[in-house]
C-alpha atoms as a PDB file:
ATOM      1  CA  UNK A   1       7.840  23.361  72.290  1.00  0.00           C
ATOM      2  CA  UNK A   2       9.450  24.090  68.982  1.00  0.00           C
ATOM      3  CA  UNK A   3      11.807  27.434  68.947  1.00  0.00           C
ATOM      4  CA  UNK A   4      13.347  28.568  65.782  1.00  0.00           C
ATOM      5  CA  UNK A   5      16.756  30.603  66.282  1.00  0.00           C
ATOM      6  CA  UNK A   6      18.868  32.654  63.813  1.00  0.00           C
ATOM      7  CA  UNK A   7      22.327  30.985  64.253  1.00  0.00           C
ATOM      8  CA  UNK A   8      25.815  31.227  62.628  1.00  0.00           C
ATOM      9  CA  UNK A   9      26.313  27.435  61.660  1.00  0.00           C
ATOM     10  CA  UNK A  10      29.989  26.891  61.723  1.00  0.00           C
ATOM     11  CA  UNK A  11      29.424  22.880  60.428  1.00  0.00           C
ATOM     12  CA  UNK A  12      27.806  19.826  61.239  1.00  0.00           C
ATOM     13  CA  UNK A  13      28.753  16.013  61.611  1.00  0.00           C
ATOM     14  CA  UNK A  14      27.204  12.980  62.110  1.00  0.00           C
ATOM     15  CA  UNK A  15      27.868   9.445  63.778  1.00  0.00           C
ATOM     16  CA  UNK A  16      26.722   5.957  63.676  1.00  0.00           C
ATOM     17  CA  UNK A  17      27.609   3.570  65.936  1.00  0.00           C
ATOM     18  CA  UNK A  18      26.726  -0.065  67.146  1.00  0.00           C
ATOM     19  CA  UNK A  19      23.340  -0.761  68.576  1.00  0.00           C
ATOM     20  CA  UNK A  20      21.542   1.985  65.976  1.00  0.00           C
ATOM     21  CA  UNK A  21      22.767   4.832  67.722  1.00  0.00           C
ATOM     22  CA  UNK A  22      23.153   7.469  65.035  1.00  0.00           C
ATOM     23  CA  UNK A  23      22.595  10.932  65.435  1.00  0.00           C
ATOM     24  CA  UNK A  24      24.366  14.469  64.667  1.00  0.00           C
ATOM     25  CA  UNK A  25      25.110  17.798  65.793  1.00  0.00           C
ATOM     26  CA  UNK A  26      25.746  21.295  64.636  1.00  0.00           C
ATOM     27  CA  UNK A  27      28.654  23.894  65.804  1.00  0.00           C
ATOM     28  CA  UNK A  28      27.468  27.201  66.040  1.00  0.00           C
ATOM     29  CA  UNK A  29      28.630  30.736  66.818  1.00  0.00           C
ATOM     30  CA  UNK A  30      27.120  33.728  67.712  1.00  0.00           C
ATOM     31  CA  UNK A  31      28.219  37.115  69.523  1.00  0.00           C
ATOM     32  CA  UNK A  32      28.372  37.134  72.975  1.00  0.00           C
ATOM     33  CA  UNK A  33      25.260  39.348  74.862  1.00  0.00           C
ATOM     34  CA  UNK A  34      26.950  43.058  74.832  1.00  0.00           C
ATOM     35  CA  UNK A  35      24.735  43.361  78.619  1.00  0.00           C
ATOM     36  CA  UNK A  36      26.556  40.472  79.892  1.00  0.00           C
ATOM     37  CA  UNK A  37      29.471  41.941  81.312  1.00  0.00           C
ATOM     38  CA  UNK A  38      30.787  38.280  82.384  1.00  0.00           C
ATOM     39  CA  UNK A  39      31.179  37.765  78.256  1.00  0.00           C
ATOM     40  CA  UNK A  40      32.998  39.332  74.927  1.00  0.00           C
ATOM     41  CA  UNK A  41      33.402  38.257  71.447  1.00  0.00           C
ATOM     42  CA  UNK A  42      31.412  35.469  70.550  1.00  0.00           C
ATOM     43  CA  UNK A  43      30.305  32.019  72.299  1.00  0.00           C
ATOM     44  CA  UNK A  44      30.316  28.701  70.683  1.00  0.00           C
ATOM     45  CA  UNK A  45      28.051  25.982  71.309  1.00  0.00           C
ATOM     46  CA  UNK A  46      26.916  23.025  69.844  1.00  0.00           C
ATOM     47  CA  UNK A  47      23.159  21.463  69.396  1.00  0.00           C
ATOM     48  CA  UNK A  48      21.968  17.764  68.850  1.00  0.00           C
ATOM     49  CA  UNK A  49      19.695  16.796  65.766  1.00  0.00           C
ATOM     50  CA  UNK A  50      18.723  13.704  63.959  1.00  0.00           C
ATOM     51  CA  UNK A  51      21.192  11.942  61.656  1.00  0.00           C
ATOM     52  CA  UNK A  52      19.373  12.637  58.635  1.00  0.00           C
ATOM     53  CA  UNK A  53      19.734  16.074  59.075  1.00  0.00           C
ATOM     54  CA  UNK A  54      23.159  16.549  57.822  1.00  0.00           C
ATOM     55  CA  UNK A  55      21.444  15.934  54.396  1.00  0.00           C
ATOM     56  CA  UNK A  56      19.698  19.344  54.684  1.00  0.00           C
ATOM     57  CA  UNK A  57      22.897  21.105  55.620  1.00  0.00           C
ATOM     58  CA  UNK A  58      24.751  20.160  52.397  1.00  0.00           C
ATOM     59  CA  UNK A  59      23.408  22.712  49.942  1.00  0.00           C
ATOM     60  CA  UNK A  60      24.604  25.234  52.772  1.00  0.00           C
ATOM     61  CA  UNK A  61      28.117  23.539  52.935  1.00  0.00           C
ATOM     62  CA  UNK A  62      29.825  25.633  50.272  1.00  0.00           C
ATOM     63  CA  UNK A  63      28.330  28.945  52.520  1.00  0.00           C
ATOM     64  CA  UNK A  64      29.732  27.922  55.747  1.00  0.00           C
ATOM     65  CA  UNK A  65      30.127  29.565  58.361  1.00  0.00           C
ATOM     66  CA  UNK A  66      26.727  30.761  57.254  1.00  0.00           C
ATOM     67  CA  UNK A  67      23.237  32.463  58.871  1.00  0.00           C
ATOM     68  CA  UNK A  68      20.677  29.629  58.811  1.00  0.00           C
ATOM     69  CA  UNK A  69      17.417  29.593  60.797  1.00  0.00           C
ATOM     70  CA  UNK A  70      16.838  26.313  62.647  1.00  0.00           C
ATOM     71  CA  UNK A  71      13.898  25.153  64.332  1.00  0.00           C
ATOM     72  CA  UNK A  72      15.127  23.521  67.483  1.00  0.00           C
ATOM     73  CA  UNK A  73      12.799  21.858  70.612  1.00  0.00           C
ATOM     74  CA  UNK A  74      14.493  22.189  74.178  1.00  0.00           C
ATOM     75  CA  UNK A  75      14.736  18.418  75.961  1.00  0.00           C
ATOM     76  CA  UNK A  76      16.222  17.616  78.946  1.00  0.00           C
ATOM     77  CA  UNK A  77      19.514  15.309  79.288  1.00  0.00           C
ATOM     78  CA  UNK A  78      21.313  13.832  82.172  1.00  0.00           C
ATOM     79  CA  UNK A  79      19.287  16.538  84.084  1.00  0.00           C
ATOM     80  CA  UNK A  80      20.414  19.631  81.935  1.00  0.00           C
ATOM     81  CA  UNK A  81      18.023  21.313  79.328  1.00  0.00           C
ATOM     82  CA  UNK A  82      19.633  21.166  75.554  1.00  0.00           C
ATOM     83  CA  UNK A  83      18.852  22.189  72.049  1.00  0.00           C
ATOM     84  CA  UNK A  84      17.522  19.661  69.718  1.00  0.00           C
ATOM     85  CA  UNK A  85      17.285  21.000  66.030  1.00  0.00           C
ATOM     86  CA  UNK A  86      14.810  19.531  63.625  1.00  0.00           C
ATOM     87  CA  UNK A  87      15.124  21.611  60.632  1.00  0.00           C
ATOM     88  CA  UNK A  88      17.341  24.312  59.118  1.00  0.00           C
ATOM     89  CA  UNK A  89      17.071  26.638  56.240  1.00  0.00           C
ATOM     90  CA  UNK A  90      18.044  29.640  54.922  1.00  0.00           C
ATOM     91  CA  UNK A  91      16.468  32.749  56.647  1.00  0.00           C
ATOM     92  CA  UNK A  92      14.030  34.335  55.180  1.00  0.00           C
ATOM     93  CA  UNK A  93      14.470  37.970  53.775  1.00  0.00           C
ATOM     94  CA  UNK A  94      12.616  39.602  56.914  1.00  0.00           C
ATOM     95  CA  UNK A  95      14.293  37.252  59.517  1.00  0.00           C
ATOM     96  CA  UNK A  96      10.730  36.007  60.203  1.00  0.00           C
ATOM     97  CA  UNK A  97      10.258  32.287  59.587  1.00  0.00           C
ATOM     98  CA  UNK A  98       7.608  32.065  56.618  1.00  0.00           C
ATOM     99  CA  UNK A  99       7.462  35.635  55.590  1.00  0.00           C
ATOM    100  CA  UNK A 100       8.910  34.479  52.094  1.00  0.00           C
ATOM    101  CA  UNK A 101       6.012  32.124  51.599  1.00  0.00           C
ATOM    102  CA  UNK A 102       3.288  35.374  52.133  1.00  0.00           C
ATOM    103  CA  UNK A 103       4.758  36.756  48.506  1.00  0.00           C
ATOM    104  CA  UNK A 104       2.351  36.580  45.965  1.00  0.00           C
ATOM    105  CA  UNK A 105       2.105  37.981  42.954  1.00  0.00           C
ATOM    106  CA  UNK A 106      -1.423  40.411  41.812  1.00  0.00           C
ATOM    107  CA  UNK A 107      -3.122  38.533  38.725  1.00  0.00           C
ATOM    108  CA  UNK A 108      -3.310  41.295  36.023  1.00  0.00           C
END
């Protein structure tokens, strides 16, 4: 199942090593739940993704630390459920994924 979270992405870095392993992740940051009285300020975590997706995150480089939506699946790892992104972009102007595709323009 495919999420797709509004996240503060902090930066991102990949790593090949021998045997083909390659992969990346992403840092992110976001405030900590103001109902969670265990928490304050913000919480960092960081998600897995695919090597190739640093390439998307370098138009966003110059922006970081910067809002970008990212479509993440949950997996499960040495028994523990994680984040796995797949894509990222830049939000769209409603905070909905695909709203900004819906604008059209009336023929006249």
């Amino acid at each position: 199942m495919i999420n797709t979270i509004q996240a503060r992405v902090l930066g991102a870095m990949r790593y090949s090593m021998d045997g083909g392993i390659k992969g990346a992740k992403l840092t992110l940051m976001n405030e900590a739940d103001p109902d969670n009285e265990n928490r304050v300020g913000y919480e960092v975590m960081t998600i897995s993704a695919p090597y190739e997706l640093l390439d998307q995150l370098r138009a966003h480089a110059p922006h970081m630390p910067c809002n970008l939506e990212i479509d993440a699946e949950m997996r499960t790892s040495q028994g523990k459920m994680t984040m796995h992104a797949i894509a990222v972009r830049k939000p769209s102007a409603t905070g909905h994924p695909g709203a900004a595709k819906s604008d059209t323009k009336a023929a006249g």
